[in-house]
Structure formats: structure tokens, C-alpha cells
N, C-alpha and C. Protein backbone atom coordinates (compact mmCIF):
# COMPACT_ATOMS: atom_id res chain seq x y z
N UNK A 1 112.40 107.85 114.36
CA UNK A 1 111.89 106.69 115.06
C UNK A 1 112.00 106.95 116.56
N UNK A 2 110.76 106.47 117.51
CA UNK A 2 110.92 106.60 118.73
C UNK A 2 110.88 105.15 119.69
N UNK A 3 111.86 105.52 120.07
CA UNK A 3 111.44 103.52 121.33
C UNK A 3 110.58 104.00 122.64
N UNK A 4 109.69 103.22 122.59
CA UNK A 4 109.13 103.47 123.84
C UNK A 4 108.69 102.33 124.45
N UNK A 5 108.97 102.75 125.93
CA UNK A 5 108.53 101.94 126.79
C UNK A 5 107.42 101.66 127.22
N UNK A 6 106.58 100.42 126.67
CA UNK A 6 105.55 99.99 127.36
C UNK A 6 104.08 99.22 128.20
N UNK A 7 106.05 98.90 128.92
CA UNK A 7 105.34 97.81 130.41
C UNK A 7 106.69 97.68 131.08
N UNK A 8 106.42 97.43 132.29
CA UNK A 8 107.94 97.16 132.92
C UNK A 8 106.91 95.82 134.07
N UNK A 9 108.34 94.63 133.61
CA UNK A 9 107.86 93.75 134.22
C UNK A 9 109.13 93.67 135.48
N UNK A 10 109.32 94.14 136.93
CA UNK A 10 110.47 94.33 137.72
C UNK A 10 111.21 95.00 137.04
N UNK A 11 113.06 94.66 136.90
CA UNK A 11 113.51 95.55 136.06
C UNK A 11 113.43 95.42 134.40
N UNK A 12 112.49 94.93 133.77
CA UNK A 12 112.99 94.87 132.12
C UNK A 12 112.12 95.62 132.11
N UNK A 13 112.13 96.40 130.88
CA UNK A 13 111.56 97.39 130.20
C UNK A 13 111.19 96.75 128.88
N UNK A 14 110.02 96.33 128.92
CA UNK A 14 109.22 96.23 127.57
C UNK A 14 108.84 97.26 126.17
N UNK A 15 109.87 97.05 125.52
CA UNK A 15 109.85 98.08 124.35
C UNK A 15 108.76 98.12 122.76
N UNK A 16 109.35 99.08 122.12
CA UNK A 16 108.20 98.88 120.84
C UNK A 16 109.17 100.48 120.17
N UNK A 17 109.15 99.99 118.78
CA UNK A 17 109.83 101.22 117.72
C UNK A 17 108.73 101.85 117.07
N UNK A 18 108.80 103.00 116.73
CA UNK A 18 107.39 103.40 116.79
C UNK A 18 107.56 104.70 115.50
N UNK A 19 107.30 104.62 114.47
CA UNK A 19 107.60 105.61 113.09
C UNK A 19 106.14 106.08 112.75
N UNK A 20 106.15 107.14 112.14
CA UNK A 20 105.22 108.28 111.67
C UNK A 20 105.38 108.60 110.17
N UNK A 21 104.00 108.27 109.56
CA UNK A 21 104.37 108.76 108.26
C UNK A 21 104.50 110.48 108.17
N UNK A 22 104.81 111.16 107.12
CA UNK A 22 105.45 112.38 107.09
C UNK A 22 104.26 112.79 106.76
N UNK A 23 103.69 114.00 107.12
CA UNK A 23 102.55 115.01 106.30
C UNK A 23 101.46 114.35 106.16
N UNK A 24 100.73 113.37 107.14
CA UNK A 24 99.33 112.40 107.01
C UNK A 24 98.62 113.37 108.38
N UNK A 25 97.67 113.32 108.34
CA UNK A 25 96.93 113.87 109.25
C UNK A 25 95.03 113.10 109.74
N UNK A 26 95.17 112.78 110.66
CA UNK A 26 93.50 111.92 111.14
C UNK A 26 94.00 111.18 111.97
N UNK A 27 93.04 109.96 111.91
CA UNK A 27 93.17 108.50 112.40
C UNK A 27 94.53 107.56 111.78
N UNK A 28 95.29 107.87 112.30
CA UNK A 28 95.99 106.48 111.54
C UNK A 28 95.86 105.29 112.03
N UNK A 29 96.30 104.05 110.69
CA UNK A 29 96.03 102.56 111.55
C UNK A 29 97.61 102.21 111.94
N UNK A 30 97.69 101.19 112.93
CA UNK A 30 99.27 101.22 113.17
C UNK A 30 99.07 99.89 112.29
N UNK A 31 100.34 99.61 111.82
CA UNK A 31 101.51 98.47 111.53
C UNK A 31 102.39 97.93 112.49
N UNK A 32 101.82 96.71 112.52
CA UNK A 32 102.52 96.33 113.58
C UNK A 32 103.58 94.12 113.59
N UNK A 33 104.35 95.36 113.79
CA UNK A 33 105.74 93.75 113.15
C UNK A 33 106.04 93.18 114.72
N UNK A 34 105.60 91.98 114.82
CA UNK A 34 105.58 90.85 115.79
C UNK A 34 106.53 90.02 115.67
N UNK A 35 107.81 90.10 116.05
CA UNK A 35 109.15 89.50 115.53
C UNK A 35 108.80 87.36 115.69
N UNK A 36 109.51 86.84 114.81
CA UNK A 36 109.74 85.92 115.25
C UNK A 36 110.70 84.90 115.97
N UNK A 37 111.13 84.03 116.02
CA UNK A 37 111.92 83.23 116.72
C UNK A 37 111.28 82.43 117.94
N UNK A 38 110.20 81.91 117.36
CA UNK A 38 109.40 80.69 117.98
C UNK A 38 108.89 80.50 119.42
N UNK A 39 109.32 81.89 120.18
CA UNK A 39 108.97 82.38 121.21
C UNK A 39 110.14 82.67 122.20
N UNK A 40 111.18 81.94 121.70
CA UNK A 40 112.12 81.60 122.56
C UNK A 40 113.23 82.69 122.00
N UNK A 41 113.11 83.65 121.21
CA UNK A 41 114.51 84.19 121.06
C UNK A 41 114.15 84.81 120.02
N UNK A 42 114.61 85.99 119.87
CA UNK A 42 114.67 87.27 118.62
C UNK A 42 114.48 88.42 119.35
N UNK A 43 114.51 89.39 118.78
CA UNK A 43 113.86 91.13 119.29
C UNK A 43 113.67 91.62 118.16
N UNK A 44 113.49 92.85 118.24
CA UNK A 44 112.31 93.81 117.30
C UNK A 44 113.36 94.53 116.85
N UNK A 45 115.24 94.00 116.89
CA UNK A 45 116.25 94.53 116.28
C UNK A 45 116.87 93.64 115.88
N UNK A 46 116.46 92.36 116.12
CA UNK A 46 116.91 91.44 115.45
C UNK A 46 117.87 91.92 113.95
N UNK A 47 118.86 91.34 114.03
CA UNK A 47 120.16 91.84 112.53
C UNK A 47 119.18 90.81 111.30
N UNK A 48 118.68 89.62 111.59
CA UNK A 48 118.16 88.54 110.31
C UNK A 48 116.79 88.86 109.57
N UNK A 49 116.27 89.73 110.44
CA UNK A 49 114.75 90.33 109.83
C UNK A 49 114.95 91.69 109.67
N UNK A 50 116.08 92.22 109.78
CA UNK A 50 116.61 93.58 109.64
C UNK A 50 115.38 94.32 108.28
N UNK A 51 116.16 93.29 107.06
CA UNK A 51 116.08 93.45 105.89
C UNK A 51 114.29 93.41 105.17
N UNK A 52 113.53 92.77 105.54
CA UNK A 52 112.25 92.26 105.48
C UNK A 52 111.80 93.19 106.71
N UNK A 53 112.24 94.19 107.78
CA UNK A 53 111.56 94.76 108.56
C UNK A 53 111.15 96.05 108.10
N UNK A 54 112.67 96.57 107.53
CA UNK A 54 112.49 97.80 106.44
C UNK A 54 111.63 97.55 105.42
N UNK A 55 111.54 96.97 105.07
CA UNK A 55 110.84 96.27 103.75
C UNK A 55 109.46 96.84 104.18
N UNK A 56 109.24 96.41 105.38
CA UNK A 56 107.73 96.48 105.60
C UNK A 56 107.16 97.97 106.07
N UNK A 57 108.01 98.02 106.60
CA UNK A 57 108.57 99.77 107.31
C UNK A 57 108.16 101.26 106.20
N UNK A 58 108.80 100.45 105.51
CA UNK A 58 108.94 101.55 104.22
C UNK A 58 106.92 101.48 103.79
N UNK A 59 106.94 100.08 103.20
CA UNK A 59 105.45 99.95 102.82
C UNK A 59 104.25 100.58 103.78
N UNK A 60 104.56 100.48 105.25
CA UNK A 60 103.43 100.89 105.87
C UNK A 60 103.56 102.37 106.14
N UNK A 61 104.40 102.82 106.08
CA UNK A 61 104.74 104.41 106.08
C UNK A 61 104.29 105.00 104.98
N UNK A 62 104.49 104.23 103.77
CA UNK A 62 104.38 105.17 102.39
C UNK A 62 102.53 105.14 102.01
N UNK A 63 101.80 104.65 102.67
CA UNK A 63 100.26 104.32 103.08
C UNK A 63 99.64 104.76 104.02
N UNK A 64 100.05 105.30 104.72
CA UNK A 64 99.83 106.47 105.65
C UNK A 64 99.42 105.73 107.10
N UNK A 65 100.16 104.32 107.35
CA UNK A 65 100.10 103.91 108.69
C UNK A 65 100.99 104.02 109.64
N UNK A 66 100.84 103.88 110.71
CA UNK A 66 102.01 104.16 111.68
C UNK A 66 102.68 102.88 111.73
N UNK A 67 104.04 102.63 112.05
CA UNK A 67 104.89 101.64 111.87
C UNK A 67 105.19 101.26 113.22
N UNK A 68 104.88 100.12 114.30
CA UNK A 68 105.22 99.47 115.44
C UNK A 68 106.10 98.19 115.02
N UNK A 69 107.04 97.85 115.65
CA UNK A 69 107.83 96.98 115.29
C UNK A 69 108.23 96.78 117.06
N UNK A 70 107.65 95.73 117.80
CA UNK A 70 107.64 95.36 119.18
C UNK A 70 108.76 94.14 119.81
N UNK A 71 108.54 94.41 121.22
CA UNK A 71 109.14 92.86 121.83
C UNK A 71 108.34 92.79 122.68
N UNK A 72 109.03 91.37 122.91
CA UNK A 72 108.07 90.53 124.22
C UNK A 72 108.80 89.67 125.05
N UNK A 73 108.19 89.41 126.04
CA UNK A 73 109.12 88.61 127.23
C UNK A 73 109.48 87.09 126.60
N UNK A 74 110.26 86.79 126.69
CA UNK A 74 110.01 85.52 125.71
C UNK A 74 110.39 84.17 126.96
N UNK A 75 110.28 82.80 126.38
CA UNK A 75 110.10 81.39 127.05
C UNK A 75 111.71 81.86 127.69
N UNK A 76 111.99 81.02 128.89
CA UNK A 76 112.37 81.27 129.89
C UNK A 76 113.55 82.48 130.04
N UNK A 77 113.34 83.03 131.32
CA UNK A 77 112.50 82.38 132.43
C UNK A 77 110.94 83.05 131.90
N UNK A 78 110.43 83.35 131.45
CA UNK A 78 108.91 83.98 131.20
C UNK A 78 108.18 82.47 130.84
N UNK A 79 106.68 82.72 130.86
CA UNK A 79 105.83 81.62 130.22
C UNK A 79 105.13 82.45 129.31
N UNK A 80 104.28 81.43 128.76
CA UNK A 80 103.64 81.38 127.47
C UNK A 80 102.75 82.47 127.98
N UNK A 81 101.81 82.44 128.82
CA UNK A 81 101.19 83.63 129.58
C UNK A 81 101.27 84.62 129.62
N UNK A 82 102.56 84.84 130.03
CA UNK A 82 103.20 86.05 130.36
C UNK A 82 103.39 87.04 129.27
N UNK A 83 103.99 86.34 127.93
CA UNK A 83 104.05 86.68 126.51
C UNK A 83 102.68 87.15 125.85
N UNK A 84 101.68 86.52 126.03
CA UNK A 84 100.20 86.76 125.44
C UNK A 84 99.93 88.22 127.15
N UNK A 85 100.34 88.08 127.60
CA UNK A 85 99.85 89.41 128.41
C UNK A 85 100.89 90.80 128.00
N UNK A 86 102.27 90.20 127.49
CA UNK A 86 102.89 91.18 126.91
C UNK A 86 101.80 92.20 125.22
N UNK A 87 101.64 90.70 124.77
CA UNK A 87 100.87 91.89 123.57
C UNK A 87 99.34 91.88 123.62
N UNK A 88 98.63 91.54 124.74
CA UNK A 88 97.49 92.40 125.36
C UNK A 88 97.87 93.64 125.88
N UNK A 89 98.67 93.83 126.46
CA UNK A 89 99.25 94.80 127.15
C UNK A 89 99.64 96.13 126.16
N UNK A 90 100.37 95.83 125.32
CA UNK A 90 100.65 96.46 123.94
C UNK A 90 99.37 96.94 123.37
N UNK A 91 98.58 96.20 123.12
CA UNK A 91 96.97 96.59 122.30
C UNK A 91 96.60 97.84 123.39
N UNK A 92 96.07 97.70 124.14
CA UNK A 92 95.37 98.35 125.39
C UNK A 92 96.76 99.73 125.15
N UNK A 93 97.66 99.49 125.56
CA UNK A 93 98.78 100.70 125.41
C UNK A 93 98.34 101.72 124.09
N UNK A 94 98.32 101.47 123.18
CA UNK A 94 98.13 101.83 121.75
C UNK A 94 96.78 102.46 121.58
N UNK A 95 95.66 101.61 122.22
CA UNK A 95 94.33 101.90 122.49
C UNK A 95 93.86 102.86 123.15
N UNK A 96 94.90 103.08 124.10
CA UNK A 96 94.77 104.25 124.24
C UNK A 96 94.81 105.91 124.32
N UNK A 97 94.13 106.70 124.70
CA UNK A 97 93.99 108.00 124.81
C UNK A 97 95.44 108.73 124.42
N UNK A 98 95.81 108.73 125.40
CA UNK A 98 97.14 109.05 126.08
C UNK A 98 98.39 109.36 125.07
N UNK A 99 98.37 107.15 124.54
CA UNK A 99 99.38 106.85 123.39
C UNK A 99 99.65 108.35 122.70
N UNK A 100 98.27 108.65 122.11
CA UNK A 100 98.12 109.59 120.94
C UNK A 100 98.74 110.98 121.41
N UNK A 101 98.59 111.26 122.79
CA UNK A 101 98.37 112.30 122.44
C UNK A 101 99.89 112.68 123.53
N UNK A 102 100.41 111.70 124.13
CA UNK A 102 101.84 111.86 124.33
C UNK A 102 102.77 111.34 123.41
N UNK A 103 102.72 110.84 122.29
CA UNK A 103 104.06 109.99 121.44
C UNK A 103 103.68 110.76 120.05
N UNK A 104 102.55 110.90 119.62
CA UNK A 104 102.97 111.39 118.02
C UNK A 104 102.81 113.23 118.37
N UNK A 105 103.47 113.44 117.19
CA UNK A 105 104.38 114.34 117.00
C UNK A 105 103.17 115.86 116.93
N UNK A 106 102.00 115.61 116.43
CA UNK A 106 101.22 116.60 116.13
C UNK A 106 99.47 116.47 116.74
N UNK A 107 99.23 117.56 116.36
CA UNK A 107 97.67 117.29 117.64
C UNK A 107 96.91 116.68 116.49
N UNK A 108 97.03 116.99 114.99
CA UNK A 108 96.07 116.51 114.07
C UNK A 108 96.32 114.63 113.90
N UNK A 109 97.32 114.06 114.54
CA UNK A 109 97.88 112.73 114.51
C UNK A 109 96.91 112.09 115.85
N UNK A 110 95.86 111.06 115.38
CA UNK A 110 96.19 109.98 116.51
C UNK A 110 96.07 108.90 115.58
N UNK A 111 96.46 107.45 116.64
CA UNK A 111 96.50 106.17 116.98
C UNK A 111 94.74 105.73 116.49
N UNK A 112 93.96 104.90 115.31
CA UNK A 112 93.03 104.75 115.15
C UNK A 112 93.20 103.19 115.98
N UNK A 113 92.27 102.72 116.98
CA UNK A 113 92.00 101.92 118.04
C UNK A 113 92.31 100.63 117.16
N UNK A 114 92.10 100.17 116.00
CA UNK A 114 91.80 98.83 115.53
C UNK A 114 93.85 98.71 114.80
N UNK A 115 94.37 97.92 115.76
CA UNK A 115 95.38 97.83 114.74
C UNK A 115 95.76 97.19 113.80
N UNK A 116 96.26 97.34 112.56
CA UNK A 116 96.60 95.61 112.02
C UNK A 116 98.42 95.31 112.08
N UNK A 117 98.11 93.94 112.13
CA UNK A 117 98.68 93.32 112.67
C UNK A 117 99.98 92.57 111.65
N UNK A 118 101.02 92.66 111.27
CA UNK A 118 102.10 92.39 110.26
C UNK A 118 103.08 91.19 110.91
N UNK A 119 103.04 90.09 110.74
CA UNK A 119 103.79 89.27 111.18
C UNK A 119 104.85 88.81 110.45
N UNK A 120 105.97 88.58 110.97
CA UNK A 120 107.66 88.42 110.62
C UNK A 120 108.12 86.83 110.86
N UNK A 121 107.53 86.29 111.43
CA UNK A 121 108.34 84.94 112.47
C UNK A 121 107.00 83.91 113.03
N UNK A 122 107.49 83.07 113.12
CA UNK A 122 106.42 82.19 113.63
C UNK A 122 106.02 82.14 115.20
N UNK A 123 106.56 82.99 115.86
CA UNK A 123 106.30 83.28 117.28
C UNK A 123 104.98 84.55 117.42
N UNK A 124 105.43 85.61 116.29
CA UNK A 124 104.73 86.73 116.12
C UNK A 124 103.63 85.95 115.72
N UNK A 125 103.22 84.95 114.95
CA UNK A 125 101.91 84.86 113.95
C UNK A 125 100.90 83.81 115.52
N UNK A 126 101.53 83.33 116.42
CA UNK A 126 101.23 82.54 116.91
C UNK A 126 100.38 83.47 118.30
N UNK A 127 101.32 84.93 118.69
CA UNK A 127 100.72 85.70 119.57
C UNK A 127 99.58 86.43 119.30
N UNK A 128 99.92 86.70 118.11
CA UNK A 128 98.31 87.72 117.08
C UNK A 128 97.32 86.93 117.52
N UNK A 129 96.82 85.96 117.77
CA UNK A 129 95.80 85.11 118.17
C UNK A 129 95.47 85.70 119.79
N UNK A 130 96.07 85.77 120.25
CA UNK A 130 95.70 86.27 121.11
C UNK A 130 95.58 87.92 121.64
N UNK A 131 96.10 88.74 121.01
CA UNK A 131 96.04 90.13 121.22
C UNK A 131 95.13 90.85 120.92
């Protein structure tokens, strides 16, 4: 698994966990787990979705997608705004070029542009609308 950084809003560092299925080769689609806690509180290590994250982890790996499991700036001091520009920001990151061809592991591996989208929490299901 790799964490990577990407967005820095001043000093926080906007993260995302980022897994590879083993021996797949093309386009992959990512998986992508949008934590919940209603906007106001959780991360993408949250200990309570631990269990249901693997869960999902395992499933999107063993299907030959890439596994994202993210954070976001959450309600204060951040706004609602700020959060929907966190996972625009994320899409566009992923979308691009670059993603592919600096983070996964092999030249036959990229990032296929359309991601789908796996929601955990009612904060995550509420941002997908906008990303």
C-alpha cells in the first residue's frame, strides 16, 4: 500500500491509500472508499470502518481494480466547499497522466480516467455528488 499526497492546503497534507492488484495489466478502474462521519469527523484510517474497509479492499483488488481509500478537509475550520474541492481535486489528480505513470508500480499499469466510486459513511455518499 502507498499513501500519497494529493493536495496541500497551507500546512495539511491531503492524503489517499492507494493498493494494486497483483499480476493485472491495462487500464485499471480505481475503487474508491469515501469515508464517512457526516462531514465533520472520520479519516480513511478510521479504527470503526477498519473492518468493512478491508472488506471492500480485498473485493476490489481480487477484480482487478485499483483500491483508493481517501480523506478530506472536513467542517470546521474547513467549509462545505472546500470539501467538494477536496474530491474534485482527487478526480482531476487520478485523471491524470502523471498519477499513472509516477505511483503504479509497472509501465503496463495505468489509472483508467472514469473512476467508480465505493461509499462507507454518509459524508462520503453525500460528496460523490459532486466529484
Amino acid at each position: 500500500m502507498q499513501m500519497i499526497t494529493f493536495s496541500r492546503v497551507g500546512d495539511l497534507e491531503i492524503k489517499f491509500d492507494l493498493d494494486v492488484p497483483a499480476d493485472i495489466t491495462g487500464a485499471l478502474p480505481a475503487f474508491i472508499c469515501i469515508h464517512g462521519g457526516g462531514i465533520i469527523a472520520g479519516s480513511r484510517n478510521e479504527p470503526g470502518s477498519a473492518r468493512l474497509t478491508d472488506f471492500i479492499r480485498e473485493f476490489a483488488l481480487s477484480r482487478g481494480f485499483l483500491f483508493i481509500s481517501t480523506d478530506y478537509r472536513l467542517i470546521w475550520p474547513s467549509t462545505g466547499l472546500d470539501i467538494i474541492d477536496d474530491v474534485k481535486t482527487l478526480f482531476t489528480f487520478l485523471a491524470d497522466p502523471s498519477f499513472s505513470e509516477t505511483y503504479l508500480p509497472s509501465a503496463g499499469i495505468y489509472a483508467d480516467p472514469k473512476p467508480i466510486v465505493s461509499i462507507i459513511g454518509a459524508g462520503g455518499a453525500i460528496l460523490t455528488d459532486f466529484g
